[in-house]
N, C-alpha and C. Protein backbone atom coordinates (compact mmCIF):
# COMPACT_ATOMS: atom_id res chain seq x y z
N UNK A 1 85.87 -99.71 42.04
CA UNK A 1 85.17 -99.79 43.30
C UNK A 1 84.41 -98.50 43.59
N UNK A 2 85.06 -97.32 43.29
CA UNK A 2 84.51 -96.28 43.38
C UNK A 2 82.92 -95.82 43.03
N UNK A 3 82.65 -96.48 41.82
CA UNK A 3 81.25 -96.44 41.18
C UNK A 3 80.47 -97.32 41.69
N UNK A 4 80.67 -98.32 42.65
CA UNK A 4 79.91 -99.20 43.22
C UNK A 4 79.52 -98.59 44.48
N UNK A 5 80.45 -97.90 44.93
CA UNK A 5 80.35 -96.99 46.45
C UNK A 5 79.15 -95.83 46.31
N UNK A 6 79.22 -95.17 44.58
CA UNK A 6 78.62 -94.26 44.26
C UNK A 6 77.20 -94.38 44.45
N UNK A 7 77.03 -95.44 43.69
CA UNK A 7 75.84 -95.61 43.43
C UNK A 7 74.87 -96.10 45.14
N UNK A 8 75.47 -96.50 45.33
CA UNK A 8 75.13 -97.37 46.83
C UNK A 8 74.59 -96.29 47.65
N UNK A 9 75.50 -95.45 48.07
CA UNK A 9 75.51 -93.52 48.54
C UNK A 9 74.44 -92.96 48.46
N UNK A 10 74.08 -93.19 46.49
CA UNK A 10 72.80 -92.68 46.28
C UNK A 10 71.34 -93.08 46.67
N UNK A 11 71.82 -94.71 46.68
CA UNK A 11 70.42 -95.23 47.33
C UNK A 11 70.31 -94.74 48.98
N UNK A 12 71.56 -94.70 49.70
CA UNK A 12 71.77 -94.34 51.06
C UNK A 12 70.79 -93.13 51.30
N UNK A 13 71.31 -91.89 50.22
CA UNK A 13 71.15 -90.86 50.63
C UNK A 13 69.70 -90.87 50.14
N UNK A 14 69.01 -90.97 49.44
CA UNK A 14 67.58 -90.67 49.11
C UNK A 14 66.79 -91.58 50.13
N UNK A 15 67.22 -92.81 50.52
CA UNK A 15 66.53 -93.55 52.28
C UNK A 15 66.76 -92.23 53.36
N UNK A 16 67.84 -92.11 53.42
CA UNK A 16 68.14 -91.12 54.53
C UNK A 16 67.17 -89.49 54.20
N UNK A 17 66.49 -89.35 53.19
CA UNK A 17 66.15 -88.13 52.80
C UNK A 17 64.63 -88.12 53.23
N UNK A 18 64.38 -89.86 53.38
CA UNK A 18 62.50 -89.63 53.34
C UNK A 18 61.92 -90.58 52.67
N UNK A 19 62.97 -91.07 51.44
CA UNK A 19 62.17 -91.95 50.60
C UNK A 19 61.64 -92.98 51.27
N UNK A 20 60.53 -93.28 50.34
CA UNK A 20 59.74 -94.95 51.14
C UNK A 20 59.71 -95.77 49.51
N UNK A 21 58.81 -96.86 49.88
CA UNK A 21 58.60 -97.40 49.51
C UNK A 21 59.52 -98.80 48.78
N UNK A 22 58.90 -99.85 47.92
CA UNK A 22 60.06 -100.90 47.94
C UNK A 22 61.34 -100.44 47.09
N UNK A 23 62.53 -101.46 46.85
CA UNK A 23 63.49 -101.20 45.87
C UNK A 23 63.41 -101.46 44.55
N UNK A 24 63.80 -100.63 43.39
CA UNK A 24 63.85 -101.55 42.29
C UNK A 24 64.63 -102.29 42.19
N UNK A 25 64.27 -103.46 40.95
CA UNK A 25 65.07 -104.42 40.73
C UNK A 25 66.44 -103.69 40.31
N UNK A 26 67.22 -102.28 39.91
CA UNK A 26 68.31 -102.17 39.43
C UNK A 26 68.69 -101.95 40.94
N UNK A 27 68.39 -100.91 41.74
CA UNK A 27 68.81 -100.56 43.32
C UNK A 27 68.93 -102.07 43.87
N UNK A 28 68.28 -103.03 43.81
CA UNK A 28 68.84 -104.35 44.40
C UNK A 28 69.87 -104.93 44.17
N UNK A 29 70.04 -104.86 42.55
CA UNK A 29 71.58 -105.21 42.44
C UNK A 29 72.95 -104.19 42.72
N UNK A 30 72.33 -102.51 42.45
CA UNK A 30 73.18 -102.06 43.26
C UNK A 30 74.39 -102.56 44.50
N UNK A 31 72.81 -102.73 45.78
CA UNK A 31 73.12 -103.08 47.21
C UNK A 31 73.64 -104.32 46.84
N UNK A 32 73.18 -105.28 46.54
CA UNK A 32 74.19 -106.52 46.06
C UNK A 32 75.59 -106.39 45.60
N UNK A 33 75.58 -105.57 44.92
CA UNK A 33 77.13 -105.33 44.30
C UNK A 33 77.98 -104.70 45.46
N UNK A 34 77.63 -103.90 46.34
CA UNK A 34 78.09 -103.26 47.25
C UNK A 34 78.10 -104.22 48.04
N UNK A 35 77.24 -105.11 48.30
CA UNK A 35 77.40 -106.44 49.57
C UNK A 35 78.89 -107.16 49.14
N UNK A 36 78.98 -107.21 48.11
CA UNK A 36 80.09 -108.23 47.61
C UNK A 36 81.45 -107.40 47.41
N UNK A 37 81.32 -106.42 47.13
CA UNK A 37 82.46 -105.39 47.12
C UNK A 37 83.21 -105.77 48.71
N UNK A 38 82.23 -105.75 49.97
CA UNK A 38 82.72 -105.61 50.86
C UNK A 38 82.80 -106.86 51.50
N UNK A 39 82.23 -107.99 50.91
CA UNK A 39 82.82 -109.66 51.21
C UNK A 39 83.97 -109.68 50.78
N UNK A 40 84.65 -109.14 49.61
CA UNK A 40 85.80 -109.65 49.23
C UNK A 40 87.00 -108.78 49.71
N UNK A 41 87.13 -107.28 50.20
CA UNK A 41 87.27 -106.36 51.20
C UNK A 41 87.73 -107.59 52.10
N UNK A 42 86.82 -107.71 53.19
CA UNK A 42 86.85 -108.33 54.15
C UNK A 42 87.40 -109.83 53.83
N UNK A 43 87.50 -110.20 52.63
CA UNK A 43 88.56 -111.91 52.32
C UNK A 43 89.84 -111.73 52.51
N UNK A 44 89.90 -110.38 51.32
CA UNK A 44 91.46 -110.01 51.51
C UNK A 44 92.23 -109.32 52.76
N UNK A 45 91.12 -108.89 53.77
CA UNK A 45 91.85 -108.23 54.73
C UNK A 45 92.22 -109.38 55.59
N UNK A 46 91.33 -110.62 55.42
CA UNK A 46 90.90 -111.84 56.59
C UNK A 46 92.35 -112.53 55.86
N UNK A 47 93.09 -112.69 55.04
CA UNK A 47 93.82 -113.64 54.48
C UNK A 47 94.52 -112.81 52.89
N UNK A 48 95.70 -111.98 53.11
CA UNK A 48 96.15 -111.12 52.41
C UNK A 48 97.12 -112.09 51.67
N UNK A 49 97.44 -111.64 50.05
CA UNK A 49 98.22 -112.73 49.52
C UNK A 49 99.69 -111.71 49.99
N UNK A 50 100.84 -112.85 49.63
CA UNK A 50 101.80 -112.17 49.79
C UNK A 50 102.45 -111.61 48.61
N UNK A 51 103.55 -110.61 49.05
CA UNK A 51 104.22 -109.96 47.55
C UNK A 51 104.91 -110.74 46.99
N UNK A 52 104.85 -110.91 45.83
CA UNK A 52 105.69 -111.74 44.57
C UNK A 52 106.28 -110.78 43.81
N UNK A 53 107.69 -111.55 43.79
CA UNK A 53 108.75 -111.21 42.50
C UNK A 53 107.88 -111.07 41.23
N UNK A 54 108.49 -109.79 40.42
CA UNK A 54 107.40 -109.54 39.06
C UNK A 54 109.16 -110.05 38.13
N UNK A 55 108.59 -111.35 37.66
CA UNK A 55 110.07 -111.31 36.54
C UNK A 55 110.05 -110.33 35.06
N UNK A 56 110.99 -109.81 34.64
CA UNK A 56 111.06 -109.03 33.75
C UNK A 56 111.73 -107.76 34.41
N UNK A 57 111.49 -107.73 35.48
CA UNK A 57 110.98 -105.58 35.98
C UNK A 57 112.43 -105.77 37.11
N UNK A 58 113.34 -105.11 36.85
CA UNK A 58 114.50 -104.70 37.19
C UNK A 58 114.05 -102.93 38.24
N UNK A 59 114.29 -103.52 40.06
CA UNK A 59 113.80 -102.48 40.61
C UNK A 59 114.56 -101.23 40.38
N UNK A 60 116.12 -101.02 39.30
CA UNK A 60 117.43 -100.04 39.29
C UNK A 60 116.70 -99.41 38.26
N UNK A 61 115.64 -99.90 37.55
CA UNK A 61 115.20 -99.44 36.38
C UNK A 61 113.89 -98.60 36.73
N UNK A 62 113.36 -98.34 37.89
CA UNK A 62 112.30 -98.06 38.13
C UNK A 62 112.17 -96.52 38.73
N UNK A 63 111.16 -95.99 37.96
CA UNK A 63 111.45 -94.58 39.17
C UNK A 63 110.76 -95.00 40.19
N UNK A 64 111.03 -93.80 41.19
CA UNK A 64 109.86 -93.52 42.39
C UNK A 64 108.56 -93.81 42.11
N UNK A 65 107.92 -92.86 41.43
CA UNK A 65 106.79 -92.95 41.12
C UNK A 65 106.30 -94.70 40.46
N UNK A 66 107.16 -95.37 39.49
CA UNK A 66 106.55 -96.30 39.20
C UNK A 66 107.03 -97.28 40.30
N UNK A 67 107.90 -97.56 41.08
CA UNK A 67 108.13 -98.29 42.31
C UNK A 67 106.89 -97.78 43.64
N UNK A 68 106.32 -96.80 43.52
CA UNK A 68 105.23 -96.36 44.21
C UNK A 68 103.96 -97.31 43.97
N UNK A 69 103.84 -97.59 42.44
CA UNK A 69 102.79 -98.00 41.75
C UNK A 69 102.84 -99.03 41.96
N UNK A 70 104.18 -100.47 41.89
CA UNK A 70 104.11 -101.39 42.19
C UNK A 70 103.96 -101.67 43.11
N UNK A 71 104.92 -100.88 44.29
CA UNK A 71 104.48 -101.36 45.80
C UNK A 71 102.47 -101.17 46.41
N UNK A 72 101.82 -100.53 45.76
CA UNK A 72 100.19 -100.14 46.23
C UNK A 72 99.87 -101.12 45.41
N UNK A 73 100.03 -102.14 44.71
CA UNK A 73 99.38 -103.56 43.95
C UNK A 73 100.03 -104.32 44.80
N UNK A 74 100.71 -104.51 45.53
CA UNK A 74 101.39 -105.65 45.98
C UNK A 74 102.71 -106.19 45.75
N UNK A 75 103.36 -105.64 44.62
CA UNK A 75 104.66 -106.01 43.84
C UNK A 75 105.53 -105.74 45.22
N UNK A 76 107.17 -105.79 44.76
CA UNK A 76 108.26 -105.10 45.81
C UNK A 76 108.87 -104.97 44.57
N UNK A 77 109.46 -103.75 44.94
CA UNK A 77 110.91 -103.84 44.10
C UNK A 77 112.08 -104.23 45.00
């Protein structure tokens, strides 16, 4: 997501600097990609799935850190 934000920024910031004129065809799909980044943003915030049991993954077996990792995807231990 990060590189989609990036790039977007850049078109931001060179509008915000002065630039004119139309977009190219790559800057359009840019802003497109960034449009959709933030439709699906806004799906998952509108209708969040819930946490599911991961079978295999024993939470006694887990450190912190990787029980950290599962819980920021959605998992539980």
């Amino acid at each position: 997501m990060r590189p989609i934000e990036n790039d977007f920024k850049a078109i931001v910031d060179a509008l915000e600097a002065g630039r004119v004129g139309p977009l190219s065809p790559m800057e359009h799909r840019i802003i497109t990609r960034f449009w959709v980044l933030w439709r699906w943003r806004n799906y998952f915030i509108d209708s969040p799935e819930k946490p599911r049991l991961l079978s295999g993954v024993q939470p006694d077996t887990l450190s912190k850190d990787q029980r950290e990792i599962l819980e920021s995807q959605g998992g539980r231990s």
